[in-house]
PDB file of N, CA and C in Angstrom:
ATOM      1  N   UNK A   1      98.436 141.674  80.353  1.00  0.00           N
ATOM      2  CA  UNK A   1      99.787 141.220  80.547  1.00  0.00           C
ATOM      3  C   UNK A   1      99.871 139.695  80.437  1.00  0.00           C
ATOM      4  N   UNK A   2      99.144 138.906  80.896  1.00  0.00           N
ATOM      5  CA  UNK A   2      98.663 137.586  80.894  1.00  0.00           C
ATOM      6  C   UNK A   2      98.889 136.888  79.476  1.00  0.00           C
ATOM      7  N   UNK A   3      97.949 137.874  78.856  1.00  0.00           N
ATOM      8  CA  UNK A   3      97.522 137.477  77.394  1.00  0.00           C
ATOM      9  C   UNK A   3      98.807 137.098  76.585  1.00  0.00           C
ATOM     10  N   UNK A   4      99.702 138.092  76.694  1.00  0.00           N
ATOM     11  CA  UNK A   4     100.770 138.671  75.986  1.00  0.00           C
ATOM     12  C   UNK A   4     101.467 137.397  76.331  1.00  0.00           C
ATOM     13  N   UNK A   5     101.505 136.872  77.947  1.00  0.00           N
ATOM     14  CA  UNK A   5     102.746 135.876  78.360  1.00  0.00           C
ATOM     15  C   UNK A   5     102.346 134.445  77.522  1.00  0.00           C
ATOM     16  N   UNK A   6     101.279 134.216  77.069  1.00  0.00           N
ATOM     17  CA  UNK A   6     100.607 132.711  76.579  1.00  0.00           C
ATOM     18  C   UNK A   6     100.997 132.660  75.299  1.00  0.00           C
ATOM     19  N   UNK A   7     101.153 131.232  74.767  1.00  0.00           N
ATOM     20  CA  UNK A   7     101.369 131.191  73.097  1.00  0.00           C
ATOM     21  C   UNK A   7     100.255 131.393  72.614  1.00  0.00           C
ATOM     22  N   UNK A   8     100.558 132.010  71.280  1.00  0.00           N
ATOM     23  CA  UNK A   8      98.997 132.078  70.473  1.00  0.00           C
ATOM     24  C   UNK A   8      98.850 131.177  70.036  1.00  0.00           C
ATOM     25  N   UNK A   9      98.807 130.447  70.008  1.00  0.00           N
ATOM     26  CA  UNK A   9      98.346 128.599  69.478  1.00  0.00           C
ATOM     27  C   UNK A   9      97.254 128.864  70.254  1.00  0.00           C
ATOM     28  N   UNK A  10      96.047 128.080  70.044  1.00  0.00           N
ATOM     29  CA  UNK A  10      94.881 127.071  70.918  1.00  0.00           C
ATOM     30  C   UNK A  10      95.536 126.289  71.370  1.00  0.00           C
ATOM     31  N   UNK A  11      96.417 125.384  70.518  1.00  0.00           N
ATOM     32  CA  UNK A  11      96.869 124.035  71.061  1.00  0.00           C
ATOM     33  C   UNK A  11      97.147 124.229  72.242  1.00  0.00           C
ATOM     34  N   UNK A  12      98.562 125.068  71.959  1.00  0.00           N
ATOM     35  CA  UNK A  12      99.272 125.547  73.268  1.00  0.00           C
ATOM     36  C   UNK A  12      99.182 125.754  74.618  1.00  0.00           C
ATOM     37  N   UNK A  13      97.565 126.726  74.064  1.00  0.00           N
ATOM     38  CA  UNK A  13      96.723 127.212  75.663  1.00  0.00           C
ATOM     39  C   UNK A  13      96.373 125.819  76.322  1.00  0.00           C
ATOM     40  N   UNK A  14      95.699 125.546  75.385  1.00  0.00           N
ATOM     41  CA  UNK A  14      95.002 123.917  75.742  1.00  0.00           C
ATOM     42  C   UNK A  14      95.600 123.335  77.129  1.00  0.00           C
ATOM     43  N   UNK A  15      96.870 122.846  76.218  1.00  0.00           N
ATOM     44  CA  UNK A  15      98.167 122.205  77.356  1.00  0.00           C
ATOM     45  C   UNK A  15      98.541 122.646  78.473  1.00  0.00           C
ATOM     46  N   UNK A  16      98.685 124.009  78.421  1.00  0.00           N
ATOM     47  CA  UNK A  16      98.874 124.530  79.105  1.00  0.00           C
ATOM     48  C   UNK A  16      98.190 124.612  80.624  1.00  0.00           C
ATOM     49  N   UNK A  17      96.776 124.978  80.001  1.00  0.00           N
ATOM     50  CA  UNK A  17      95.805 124.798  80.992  1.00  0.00           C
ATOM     51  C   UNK A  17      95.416 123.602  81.244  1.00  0.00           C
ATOM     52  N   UNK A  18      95.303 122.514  80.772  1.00  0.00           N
ATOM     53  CA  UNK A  18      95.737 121.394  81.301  1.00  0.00           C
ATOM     54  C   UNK A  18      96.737 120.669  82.404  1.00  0.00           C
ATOM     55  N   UNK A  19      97.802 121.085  82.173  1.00  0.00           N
ATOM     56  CA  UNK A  19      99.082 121.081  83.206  1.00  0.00           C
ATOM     57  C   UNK A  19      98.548 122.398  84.372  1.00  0.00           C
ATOM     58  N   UNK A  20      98.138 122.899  84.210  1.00  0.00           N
ATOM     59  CA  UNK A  20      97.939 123.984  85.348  1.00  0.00           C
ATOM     60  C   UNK A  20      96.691 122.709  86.466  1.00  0.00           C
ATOM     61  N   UNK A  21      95.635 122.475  85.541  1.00  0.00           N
ATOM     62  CA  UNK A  21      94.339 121.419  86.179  1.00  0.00           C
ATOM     63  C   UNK A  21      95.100 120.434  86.902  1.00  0.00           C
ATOM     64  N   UNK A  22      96.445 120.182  86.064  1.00  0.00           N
ATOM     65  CA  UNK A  22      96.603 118.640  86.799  1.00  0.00           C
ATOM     66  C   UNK A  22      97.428 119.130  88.277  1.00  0.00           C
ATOM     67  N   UNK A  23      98.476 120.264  88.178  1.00  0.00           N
ATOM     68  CA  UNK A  23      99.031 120.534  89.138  1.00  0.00           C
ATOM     69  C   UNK A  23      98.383 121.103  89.989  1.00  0.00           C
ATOM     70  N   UNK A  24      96.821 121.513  90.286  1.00  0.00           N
ATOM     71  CA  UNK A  24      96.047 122.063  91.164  1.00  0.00           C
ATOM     72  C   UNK A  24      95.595 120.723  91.780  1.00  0.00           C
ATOM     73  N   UNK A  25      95.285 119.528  91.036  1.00  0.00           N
ATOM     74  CA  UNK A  25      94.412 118.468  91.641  1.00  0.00           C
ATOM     75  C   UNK A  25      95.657 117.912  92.110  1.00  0.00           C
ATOM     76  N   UNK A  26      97.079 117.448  91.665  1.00  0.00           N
ATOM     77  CA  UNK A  26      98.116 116.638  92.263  1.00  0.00           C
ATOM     78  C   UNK A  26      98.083 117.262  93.982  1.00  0.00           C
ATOM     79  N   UNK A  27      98.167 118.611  93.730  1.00  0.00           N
ATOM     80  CA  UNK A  27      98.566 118.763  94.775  1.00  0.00           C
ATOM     81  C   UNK A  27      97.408 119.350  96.036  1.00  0.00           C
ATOM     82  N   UNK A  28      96.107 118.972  95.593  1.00  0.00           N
ATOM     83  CA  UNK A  28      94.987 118.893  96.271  1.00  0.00           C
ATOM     84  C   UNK A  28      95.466 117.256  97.014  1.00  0.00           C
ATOM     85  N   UNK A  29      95.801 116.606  96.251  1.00  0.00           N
ATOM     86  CA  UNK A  29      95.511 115.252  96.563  1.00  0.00           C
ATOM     87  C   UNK A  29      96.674 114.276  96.892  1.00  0.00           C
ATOM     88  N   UNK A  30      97.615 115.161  97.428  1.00  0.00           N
ATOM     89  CA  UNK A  30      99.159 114.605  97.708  1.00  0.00           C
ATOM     90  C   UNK A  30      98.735 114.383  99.292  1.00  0.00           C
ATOM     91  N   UNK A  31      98.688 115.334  99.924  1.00  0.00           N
ATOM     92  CA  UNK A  31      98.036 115.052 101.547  1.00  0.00           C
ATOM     93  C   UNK A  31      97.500 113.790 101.775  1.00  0.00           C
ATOM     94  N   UNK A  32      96.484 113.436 101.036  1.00  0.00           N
ATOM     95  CA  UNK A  32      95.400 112.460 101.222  1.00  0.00           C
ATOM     96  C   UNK A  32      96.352 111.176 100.545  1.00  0.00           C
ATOM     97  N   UNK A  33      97.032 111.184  99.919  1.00  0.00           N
ATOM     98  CA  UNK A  33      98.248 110.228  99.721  1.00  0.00           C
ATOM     99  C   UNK A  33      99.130 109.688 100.740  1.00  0.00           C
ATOM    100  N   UNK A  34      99.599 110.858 101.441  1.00  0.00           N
ATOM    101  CA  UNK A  34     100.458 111.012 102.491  1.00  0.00           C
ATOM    102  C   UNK A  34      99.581 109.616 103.425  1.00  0.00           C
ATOM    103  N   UNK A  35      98.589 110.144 104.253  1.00  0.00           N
ATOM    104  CA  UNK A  35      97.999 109.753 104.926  1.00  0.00           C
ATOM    105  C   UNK A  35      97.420 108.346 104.705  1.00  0.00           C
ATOM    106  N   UNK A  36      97.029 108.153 103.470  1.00  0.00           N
ATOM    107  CA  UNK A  36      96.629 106.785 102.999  1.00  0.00           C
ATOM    108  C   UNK A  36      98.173 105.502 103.072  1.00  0.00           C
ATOM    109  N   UNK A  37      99.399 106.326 102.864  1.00  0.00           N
ATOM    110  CA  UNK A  37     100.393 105.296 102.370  1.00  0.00           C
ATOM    111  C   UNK A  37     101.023 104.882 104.100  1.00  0.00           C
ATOM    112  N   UNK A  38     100.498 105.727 104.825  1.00  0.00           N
ATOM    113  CA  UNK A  38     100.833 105.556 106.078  1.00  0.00           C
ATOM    114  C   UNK A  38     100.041 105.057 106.829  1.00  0.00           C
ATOM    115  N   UNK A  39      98.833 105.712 106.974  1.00  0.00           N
ATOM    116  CA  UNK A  39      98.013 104.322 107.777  1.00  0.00           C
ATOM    117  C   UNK A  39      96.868 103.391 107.324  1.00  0.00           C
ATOM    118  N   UNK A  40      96.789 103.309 105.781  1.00  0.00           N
ATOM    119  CA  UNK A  40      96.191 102.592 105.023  1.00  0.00           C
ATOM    120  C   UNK A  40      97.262 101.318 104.985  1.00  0.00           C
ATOM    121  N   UNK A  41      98.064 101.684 104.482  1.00  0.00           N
ATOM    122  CA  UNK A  41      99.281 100.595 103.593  1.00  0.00           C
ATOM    123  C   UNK A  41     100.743 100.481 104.516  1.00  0.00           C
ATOM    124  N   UNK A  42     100.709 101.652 106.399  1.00  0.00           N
ATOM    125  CA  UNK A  42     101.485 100.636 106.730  1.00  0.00           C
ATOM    126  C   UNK A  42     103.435 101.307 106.972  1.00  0.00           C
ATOM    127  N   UNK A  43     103.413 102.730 105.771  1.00  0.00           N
ATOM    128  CA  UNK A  43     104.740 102.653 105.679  1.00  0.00           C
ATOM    129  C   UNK A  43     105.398 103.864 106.786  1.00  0.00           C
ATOM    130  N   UNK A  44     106.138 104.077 107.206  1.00  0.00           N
ATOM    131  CA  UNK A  44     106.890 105.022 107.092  1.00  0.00           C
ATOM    132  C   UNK A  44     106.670 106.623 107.264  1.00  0.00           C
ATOM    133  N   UNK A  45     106.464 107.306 107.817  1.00  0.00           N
ATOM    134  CA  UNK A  45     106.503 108.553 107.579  1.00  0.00           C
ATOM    135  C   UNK A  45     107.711 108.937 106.582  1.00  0.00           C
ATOM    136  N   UNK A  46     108.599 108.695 106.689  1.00  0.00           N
ATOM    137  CA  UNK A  46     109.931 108.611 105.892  1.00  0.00           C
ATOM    138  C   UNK A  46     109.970 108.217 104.699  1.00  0.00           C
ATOM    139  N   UNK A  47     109.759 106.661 104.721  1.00  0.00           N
ATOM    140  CA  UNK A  47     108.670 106.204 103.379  1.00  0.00           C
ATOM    141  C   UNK A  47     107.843 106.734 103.111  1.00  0.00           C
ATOM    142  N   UNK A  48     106.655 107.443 103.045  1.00  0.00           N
ATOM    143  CA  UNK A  48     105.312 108.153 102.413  1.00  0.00           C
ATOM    144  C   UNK A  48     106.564 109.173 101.993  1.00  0.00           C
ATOM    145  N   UNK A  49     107.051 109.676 102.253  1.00  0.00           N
ATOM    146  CA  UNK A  49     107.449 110.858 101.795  1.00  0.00           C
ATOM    147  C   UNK A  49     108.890 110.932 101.058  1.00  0.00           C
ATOM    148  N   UNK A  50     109.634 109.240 100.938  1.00  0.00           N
ATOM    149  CA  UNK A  50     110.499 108.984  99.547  1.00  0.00           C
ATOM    150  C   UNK A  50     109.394 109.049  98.547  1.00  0.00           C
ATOM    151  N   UNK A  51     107.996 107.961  99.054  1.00  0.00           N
ATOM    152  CA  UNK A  51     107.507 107.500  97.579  1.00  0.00           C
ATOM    153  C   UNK A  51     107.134 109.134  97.191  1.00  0.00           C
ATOM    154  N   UNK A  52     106.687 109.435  97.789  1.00  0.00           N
ATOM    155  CA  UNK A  52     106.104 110.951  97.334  1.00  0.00           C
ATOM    156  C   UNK A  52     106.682 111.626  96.585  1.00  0.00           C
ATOM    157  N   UNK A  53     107.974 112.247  97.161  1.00  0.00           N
ATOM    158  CA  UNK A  53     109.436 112.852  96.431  1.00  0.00           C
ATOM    159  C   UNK A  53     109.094 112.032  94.833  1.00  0.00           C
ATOM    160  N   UNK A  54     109.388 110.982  94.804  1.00  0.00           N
ATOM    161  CA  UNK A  54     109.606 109.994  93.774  1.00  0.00           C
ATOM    162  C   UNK A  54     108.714 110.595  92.695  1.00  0.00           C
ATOM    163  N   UNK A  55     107.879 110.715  92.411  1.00  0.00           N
ATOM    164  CA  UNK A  55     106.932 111.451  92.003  1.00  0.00           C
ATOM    165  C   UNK A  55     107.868 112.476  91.070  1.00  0.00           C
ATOM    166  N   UNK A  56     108.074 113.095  91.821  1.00  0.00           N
ATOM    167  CA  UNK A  56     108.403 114.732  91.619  1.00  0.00           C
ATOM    168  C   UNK A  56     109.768 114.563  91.476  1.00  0.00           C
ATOM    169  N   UNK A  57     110.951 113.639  91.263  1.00  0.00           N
ATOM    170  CA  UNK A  57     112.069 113.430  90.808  1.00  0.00           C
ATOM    171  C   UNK A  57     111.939 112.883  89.160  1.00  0.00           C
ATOM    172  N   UNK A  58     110.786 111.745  89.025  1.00  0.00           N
ATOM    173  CA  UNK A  58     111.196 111.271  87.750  1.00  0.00           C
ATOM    174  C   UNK A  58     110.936 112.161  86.906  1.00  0.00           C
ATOM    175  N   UNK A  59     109.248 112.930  88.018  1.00  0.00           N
ATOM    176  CA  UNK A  59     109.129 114.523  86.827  1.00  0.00           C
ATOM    177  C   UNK A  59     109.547 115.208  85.808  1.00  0.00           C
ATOM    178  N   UNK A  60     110.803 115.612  87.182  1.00  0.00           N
ATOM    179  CA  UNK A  60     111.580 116.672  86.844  1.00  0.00           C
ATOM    180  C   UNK A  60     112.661 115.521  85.865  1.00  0.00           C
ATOM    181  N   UNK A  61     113.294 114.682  85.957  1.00  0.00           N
ATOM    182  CA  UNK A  61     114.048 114.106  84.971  1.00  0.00           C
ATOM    183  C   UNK A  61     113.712 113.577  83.827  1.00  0.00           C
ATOM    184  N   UNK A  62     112.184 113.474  83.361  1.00  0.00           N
ATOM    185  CA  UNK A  62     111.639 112.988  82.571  1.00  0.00           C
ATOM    186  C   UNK A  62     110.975 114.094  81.660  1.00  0.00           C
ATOM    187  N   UNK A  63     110.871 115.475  82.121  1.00  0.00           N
ATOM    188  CA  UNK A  63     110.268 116.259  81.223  1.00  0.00           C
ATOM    189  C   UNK A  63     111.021 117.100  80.176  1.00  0.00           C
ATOM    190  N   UNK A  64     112.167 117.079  80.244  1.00  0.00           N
ATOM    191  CA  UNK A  64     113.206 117.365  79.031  1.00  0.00           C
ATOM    192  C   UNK A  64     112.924 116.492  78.135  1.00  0.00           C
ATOM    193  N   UNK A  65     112.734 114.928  78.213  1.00  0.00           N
ATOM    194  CA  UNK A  65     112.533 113.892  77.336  1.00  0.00           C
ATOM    195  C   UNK A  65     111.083 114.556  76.569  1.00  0.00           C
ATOM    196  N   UNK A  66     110.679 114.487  77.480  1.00  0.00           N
ATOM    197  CA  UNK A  66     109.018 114.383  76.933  1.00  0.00           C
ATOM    198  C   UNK A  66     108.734 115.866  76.280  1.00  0.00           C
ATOM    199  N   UNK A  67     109.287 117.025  76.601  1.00  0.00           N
ATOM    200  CA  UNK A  67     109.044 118.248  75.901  1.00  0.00           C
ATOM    201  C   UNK A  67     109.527 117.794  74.310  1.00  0.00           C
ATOM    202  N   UNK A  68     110.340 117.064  73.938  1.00  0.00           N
ATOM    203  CA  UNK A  68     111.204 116.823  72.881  1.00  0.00           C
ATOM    204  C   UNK A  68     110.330 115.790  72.370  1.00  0.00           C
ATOM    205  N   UNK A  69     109.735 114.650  72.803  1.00  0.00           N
ATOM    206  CA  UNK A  69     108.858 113.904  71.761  1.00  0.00           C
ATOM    207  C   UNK A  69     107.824 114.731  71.764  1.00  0.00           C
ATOM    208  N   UNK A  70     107.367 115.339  72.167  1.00  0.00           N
ATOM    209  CA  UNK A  70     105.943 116.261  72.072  1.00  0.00           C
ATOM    210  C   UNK A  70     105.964 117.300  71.287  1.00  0.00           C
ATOM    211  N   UNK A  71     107.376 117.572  71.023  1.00  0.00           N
ATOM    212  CA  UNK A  71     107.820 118.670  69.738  1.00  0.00           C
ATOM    213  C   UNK A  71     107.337 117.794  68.339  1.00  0.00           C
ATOM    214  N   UNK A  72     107.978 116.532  68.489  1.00  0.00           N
ATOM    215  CA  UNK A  72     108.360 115.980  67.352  1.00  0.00           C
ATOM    216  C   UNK A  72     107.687 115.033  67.140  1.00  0.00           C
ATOM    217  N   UNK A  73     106.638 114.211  68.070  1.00  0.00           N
ATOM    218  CA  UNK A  73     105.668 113.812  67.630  1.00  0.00           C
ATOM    219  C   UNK A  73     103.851 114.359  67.456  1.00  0.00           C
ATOM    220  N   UNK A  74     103.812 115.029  68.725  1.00  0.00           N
ATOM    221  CA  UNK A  74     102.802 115.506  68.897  1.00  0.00           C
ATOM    222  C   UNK A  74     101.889 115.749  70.470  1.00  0.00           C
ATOM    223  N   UNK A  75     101.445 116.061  70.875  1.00  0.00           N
ATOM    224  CA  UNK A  75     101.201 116.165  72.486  1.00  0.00           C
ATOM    225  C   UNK A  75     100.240 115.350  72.760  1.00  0.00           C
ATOM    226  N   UNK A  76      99.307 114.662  71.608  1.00  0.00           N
ATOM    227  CA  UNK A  76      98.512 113.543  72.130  1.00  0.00           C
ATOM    228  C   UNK A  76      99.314 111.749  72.086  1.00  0.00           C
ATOM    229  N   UNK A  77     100.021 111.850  71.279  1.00  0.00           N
ATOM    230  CA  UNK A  77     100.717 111.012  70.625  1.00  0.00           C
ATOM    231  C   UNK A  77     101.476 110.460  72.195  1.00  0.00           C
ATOM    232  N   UNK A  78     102.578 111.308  72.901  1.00  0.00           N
ATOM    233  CA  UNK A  78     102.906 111.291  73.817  1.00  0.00           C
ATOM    234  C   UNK A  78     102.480 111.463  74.972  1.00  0.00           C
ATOM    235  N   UNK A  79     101.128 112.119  75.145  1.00  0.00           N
ATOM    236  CA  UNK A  79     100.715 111.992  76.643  1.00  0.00           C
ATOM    237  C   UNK A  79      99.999 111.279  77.180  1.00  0.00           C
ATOM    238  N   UNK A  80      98.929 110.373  75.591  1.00  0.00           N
ATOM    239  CA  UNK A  80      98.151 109.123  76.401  1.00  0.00           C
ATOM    240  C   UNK A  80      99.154 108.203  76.888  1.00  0.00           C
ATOM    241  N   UNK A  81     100.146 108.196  76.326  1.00  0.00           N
ATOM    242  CA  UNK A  81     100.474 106.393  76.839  1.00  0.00           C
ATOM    243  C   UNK A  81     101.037 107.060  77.994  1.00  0.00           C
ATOM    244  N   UNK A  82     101.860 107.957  78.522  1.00  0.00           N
ATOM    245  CA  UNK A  82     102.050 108.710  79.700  1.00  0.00           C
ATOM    246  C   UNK A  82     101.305 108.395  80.507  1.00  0.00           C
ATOM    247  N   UNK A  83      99.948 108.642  80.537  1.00  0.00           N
ATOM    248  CA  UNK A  83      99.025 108.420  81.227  1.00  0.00           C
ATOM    249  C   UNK A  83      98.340 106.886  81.779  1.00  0.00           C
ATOM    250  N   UNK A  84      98.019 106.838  80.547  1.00  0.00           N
ATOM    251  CA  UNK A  84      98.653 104.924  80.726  1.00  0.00           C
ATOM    252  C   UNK A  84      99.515 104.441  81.783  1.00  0.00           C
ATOM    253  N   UNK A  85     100.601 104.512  81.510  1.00  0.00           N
ATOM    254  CA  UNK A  85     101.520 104.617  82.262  1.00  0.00           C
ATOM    255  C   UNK A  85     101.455 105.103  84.035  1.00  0.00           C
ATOM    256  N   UNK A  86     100.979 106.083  84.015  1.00  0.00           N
ATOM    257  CA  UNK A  86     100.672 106.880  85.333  1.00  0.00           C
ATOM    258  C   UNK A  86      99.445 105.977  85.862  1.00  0.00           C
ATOM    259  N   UNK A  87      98.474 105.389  85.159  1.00  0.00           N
ATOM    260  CA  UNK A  87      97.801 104.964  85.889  1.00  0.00           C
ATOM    261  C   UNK A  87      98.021 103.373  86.513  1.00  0.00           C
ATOM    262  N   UNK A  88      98.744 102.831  85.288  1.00  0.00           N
ATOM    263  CA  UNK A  88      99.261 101.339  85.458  1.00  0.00           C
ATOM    264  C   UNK A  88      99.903 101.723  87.158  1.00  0.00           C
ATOM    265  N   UNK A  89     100.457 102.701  87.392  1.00  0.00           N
ATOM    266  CA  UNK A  89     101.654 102.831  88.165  1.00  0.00           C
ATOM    267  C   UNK A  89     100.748 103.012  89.971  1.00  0.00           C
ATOM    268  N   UNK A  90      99.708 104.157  89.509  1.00  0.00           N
ATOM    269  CA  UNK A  90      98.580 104.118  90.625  1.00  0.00           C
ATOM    270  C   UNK A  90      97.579 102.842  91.160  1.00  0.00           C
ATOM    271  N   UNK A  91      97.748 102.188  89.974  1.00  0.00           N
ATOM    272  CA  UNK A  91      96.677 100.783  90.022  1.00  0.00           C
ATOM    273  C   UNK A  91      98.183  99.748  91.341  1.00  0.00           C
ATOM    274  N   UNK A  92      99.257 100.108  90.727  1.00  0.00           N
ATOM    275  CA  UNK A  92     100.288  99.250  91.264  1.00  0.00           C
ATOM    276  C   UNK A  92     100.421  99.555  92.911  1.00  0.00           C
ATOM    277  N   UNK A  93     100.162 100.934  93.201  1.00  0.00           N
ATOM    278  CA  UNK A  93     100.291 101.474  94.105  1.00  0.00           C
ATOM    279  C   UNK A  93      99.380 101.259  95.324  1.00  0.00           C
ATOM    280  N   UNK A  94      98.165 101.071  94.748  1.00  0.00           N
ATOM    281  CA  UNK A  94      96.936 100.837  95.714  1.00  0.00           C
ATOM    282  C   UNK A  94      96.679  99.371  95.926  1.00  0.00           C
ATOM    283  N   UNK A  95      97.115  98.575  94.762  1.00  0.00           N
ATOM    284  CA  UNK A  95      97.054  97.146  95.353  1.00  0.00           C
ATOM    285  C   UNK A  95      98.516  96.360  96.253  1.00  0.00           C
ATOM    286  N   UNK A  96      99.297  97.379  96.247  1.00  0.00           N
ATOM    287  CA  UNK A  96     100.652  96.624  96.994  1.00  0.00           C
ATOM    288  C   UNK A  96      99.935  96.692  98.500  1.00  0.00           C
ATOM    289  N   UNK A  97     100.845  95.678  98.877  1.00  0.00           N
ATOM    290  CA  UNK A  97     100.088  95.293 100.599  1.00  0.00           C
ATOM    291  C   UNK A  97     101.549  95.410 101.330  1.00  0.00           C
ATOM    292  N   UNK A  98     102.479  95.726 100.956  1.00  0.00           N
ATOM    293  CA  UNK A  98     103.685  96.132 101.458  1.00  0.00           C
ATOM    294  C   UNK A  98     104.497  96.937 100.879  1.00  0.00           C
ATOM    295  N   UNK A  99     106.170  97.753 101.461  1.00  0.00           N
ATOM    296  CA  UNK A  99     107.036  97.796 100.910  1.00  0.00           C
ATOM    297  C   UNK A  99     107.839  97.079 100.149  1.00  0.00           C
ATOM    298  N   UNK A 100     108.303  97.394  98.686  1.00  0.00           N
ATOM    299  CA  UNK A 100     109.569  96.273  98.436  1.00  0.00           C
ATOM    300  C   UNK A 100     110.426  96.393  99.418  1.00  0.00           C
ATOM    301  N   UNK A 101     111.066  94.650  99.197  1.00  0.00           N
ATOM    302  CA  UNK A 101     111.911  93.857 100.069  1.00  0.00           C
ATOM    303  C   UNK A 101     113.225  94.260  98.975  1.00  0.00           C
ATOM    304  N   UNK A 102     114.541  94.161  99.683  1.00  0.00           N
ATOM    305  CA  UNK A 102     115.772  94.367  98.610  1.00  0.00           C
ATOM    306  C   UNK A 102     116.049  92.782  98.789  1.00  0.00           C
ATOM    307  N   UNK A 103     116.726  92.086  97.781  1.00  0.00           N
ATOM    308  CA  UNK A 103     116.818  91.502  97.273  1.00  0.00           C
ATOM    309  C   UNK A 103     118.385  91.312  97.955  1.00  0.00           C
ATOM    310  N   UNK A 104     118.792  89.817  98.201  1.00  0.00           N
ATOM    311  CA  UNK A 104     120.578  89.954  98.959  1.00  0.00           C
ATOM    312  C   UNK A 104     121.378  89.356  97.316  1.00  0.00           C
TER     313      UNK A 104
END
């Protein structure tokens, strides 16, 4: 039944099972986030758990985009710099020594 539900592409599976790896380790490793952004770095219970959300909002608003360049360019084409990206964003994350300040 399994078989039947998967695309027959390789590619496809590939990705697929890929996104399955990453959503097993994200969410192995969201806890240990939790806990680090709070008494590592300081914030919020409230805060740990906007930035967290945050995550999982641009996700969800960003993967209509990205299903559509990945049609039309290709799935490597679009997911390194993604990643890139994701990590620039983790590198940003672990060296901040505070919350942003708003600006008057």
């Amino acid at each position: 039944m399994l078989r039947r539900a998967l695309p027959a592409r390789p590619e496809a599976r590939r990705i697929l099972l890929g996104t399955l790896f990453s959503a097993v380790g994200r969410g192995l490793t969201l806890p240990f986030l939790f806990i680090y952004l709070t008494d590592v770095r300081g914030l919020t219970d409230t805060r740990a758990g906007l930035v967290i959300g945050w995550f999982g909002a641009v996700t969800l608003a960003l993967s209509p985009l990205a299903g559509t360049f990945i049609d039309r360019f290709g799935a490597r084409r679009v997911v390194l710099p993604c990643l890139v990206i994701e990590a620039i964003g983790v590198i940003c994350l672990t060296s901040s020594t505070r919350p942003p300040r708003r600006s008057a």
